[in-house]
Protein backbone atom coordinates (compact mmCIF):
# COMPACT_ATOMS: atom_id res chain seq x y z
CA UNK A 1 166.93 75.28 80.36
CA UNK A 2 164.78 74.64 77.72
CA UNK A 3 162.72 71.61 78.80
CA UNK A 4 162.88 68.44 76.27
CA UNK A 5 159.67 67.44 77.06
CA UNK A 6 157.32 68.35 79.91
CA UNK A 7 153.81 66.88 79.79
CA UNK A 8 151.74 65.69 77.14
CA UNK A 9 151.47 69.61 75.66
CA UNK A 10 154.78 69.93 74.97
CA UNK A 11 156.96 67.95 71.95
CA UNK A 12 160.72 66.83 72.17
CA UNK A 13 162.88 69.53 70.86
CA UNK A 14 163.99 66.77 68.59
CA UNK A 15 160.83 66.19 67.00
CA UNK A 16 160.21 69.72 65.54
CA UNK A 17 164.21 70.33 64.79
CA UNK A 18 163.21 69.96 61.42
CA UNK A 19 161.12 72.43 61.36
CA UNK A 20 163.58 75.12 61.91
CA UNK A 21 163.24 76.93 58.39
CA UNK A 22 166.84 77.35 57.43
CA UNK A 23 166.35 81.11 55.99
CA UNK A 24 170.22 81.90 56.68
CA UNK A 25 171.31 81.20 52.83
CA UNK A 26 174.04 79.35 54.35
CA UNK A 27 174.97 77.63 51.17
CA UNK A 28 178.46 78.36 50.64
CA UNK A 29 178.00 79.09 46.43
CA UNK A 30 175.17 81.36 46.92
CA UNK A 31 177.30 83.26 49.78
CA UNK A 32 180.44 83.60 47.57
CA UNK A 33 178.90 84.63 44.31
CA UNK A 34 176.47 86.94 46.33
CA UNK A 35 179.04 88.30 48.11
CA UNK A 36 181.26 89.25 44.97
CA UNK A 37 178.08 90.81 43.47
CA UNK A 38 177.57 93.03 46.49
CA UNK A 39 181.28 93.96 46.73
CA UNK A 40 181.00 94.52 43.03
CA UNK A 41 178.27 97.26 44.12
CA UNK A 42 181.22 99.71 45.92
CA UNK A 43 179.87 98.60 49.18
CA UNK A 44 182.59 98.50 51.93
CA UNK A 45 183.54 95.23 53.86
CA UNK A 46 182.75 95.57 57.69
CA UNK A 47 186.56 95.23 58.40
CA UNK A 48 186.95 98.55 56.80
CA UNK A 49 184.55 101.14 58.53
CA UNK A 50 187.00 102.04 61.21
CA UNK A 51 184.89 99.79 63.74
CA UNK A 52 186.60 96.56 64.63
CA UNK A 53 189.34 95.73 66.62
CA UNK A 54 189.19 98.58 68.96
CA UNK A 55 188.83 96.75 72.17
CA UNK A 56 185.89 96.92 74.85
CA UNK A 57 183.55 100.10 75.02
CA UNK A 58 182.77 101.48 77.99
CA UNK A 59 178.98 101.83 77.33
CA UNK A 60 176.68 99.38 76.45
CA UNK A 61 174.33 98.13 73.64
CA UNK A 62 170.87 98.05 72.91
CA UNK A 63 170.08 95.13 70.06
CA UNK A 64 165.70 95.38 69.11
CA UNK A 65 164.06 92.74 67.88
CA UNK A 66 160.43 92.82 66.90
CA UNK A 67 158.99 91.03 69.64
CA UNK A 68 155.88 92.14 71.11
CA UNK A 69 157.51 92.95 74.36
CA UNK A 70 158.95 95.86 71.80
CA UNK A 71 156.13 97.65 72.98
CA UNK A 72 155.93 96.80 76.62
CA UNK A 73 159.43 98.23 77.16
CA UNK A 74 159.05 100.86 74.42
CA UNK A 75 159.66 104.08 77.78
CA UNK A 76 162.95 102.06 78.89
CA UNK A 77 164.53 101.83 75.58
CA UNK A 78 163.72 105.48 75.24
CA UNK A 79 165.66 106.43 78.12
CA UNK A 80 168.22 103.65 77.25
CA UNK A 81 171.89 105.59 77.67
CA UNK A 82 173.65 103.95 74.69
CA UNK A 83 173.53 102.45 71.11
CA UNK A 84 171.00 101.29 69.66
CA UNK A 85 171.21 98.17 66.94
CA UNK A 86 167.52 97.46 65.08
CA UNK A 87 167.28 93.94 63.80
CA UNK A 88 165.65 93.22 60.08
CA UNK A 89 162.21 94.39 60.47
CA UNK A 90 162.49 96.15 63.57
CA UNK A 91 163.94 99.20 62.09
CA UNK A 92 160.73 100.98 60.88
CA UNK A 93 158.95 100.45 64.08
CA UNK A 94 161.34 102.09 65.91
CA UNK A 95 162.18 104.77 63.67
CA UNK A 96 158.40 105.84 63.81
CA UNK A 97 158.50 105.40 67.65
CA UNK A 98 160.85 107.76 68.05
CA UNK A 99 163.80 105.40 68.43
CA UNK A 100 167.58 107.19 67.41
CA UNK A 101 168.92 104.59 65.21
CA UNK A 102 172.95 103.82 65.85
CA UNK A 103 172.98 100.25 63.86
CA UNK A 104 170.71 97.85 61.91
CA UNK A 105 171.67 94.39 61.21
CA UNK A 106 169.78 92.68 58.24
CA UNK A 107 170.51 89.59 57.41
CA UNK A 108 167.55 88.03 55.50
CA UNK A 109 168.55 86.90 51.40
CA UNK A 110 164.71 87.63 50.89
CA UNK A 111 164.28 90.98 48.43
CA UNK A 112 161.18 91.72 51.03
CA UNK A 113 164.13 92.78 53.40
CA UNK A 114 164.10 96.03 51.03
CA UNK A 115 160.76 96.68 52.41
CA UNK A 116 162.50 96.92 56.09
CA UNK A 117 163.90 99.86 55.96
CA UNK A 118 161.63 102.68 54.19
CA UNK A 119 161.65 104.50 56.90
CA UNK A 120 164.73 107.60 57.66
CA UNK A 121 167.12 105.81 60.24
CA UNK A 122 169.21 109.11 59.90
CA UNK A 123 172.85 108.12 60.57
CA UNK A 124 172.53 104.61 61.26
CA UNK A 125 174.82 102.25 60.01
CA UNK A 126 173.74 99.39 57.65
CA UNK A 127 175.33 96.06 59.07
CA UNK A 128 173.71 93.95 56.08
CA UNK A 129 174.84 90.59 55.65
CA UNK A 130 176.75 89.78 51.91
CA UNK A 131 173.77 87.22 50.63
CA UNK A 132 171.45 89.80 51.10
CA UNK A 133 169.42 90.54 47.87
CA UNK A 134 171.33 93.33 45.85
CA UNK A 135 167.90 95.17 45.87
CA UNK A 136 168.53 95.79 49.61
CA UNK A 137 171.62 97.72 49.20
CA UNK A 138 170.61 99.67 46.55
CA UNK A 139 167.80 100.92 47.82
CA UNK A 140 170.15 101.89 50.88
CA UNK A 141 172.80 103.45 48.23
CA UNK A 142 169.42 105.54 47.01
CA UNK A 143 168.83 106.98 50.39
CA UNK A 144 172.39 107.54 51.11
CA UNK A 145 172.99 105.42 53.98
CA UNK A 146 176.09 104.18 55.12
CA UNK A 147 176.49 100.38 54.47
CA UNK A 148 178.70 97.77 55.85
CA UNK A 149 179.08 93.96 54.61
CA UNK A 150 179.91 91.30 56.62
CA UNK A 151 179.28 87.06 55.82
CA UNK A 152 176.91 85.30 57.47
CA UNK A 153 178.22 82.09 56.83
CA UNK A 154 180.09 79.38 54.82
CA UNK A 155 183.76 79.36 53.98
CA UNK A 156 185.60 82.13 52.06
CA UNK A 157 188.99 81.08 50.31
CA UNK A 158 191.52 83.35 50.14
CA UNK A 159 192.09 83.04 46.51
CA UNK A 160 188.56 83.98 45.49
CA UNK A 161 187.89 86.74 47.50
CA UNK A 162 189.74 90.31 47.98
CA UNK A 163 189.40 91.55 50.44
CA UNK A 164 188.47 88.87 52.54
CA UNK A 165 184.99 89.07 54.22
CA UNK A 166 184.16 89.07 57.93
CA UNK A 167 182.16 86.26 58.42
CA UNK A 168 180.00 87.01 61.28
CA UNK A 169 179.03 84.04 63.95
CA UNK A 170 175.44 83.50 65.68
CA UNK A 171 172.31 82.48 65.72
CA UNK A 172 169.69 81.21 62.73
CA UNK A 173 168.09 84.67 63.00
CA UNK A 174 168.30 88.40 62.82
CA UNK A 175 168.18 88.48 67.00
CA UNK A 176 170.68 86.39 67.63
CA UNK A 177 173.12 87.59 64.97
CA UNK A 178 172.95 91.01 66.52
CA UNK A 179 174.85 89.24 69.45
CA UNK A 180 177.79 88.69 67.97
CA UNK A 181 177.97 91.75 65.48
CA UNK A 182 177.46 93.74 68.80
CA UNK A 183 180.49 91.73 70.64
CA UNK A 184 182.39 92.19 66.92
CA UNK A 185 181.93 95.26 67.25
CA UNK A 186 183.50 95.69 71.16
CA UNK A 187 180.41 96.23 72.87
CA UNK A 188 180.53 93.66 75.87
CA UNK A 189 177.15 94.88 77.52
CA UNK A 190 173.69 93.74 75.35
CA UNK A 191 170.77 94.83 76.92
CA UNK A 192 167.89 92.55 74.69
CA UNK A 193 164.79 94.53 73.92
CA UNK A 194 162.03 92.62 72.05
CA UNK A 195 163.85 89.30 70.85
CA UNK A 196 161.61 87.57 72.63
CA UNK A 197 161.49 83.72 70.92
CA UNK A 198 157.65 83.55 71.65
CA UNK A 199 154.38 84.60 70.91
CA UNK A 200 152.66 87.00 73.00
CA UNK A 201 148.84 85.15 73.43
CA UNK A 202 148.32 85.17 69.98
CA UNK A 203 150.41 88.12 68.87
CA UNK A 204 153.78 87.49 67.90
CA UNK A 205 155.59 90.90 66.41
CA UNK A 206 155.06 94.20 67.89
CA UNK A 207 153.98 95.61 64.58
CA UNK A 208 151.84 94.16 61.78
CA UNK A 209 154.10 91.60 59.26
CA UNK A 210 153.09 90.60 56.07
CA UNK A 211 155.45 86.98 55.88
CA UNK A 212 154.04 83.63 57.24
CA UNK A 213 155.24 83.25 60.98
CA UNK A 214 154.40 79.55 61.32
CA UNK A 215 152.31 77.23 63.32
CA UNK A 216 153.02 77.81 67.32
CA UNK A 217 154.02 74.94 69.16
CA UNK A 218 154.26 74.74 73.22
CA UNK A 219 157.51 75.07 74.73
CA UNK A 220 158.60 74.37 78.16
CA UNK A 221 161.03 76.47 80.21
CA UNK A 222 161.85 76.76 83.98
CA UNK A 223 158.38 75.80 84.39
CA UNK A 224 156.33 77.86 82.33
CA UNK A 225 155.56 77.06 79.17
CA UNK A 226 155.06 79.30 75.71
CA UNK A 227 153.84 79.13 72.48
CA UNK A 228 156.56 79.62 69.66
CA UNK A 229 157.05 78.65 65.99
CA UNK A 230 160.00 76.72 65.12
CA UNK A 231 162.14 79.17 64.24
CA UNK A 232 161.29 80.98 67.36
CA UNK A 233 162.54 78.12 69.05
CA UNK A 234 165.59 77.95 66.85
CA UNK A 235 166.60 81.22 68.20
CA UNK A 236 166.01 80.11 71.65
CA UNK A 237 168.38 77.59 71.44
CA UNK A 238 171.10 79.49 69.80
CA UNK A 239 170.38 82.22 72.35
CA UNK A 240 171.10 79.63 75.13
CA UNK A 241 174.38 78.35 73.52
CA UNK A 242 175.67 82.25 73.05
CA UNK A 243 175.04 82.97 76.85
CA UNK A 244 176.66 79.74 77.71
CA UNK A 245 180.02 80.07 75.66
CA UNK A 246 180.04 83.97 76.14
CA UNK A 247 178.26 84.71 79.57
CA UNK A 248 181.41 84.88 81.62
CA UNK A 249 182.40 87.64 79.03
CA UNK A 250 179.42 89.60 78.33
CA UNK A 251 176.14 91.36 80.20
CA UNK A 252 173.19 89.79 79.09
CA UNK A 253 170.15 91.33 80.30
CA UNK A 254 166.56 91.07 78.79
CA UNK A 255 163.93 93.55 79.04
CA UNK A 256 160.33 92.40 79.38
CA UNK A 257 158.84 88.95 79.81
CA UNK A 258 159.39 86.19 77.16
CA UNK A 259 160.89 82.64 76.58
CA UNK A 260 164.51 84.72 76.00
CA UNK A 261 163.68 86.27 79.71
CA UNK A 262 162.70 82.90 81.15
CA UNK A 263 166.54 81.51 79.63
CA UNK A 264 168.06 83.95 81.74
CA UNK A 265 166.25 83.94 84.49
CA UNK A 266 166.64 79.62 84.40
CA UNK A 267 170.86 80.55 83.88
CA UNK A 268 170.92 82.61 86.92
CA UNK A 269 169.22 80.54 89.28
CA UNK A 270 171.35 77.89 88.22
CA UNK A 271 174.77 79.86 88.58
CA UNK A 272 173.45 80.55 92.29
CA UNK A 273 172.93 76.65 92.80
């Protein structure tokens, strides 16, 4: 679905691979000792906020990147029925748009992820990831939010750790994590609302960031080709192998026009075929 190489314009996956900035802090030392420190904070594992293992729920999800398709579908996600999960950076945006806040994932081990949630998400619940920097959950622990660990990666032994984390599968990025937190968490209906995995001409969040984004490359799909940076195009790709192991289980559906769109819209006309 994603095209290897299509004209002149467009480089082999391959080439830029190792590009893909690898921002997870999936070192397995830096996960365990972060993850004692954060524990060592009184912050609850995910396992224990009365969330998991509860089957399938009836209604679905709404995950939010910060995509600039946020915008465009800003009056559907207003009316959307259900949930609502921010991801990372999202979360002020939407709080000041008028969003009602049911999750936010954060999973950056940056200390600038503190500066992702100054905004009032009123009840929302904190799904932050255990590397995160303990400045993040203390400023969360100053506003009184309700906070949930989970690991993002690496292995856990049993003998180090009580209790035992849940380490949360997905993507390289916020977006794509938010999948599987959102199927962890029993919803089996995601409806995708700015995690677009591509620039929009030359805008590529739906709000003004202050981080380095990264030099756009040109990326084929179905066709049509985008411009994306390379972890854009990291989350593409770990998009397309979610809705390929899990798209017999779960409702996928993407709301407004971007590379993530073009996946899906590439998956279905194959599935007719």
């Amino acid at each position: 679905m994603l095209d290897e190489a299509a004209g002149d314009e467009s480089p082999p996956l391959s080439l830029i691979a190792d590009l893909i900035p690898a921002k997870m802090a999936m070192g397995l030392t830096l996960c365990q000792l972060q993850h004692k420190a954060n524990l060592a904070l009184g912050f609850s594992d995910l396992s224990q906020v009365g969330e998991l293992g509860i089957g399938a729920r009836p209604n679905a999800i709404a995950l939010c990147g910060g995509g600039p398709t946020l915008n465009d579908t800003l009056s559907e996600l207003l009316e959307f029925p259900g949930p609502v999960m921010a991801c990372g950076s999202a979360h002020d945006h939407l709080v000041r748009m008028g969003v009602r806040l049911n999750y936010c994932a954060i999973i950056d081990p940056d200390p600038v992820a503190a500066d992702y949630v100054t905004e009032d998400g009123g009840d929302c619940l904190y799904l932050v990831a255990s590397h995160c920097a303990g400045n993040v959950l203390l400023n969360l622990r100053e506003k009184g939010k309700r906070v949930a660990l989970f690991g993002a990666g690496g292995l856990f032994p049993v003998d180090d750790f009580y209790p035992l984390p849940v380490v949360m599968a997905g993507g390289r990025t916020v977006g794509t994590r938010a999948l599987g937190l959102a199927l962890a968490l029993g919803y089996h209906e995601m409806h995708l609302f700015g995690i677009d995995s591509c620039f929009k001409e030359e805008q590529t969040h739906a709000y003004t960031v202050n981080e380095p984004v990264g030099q756009a490359h040109s990326i084929w799909c179905g066709g049509r080709k985008f411009q994306a940076a390379s972890y854009m195009i990291g989350q593409a790709t770990d998009f397309k192998q979610f809705v390929g192991i899990f798209g017999d289980r779960v409702g996928v559906h993407v709301h407004g026009d971007s590379l993530t769109a073009q996946i899906m819209k590439v998956a279905r006309e194959l599935q007719e075929h």
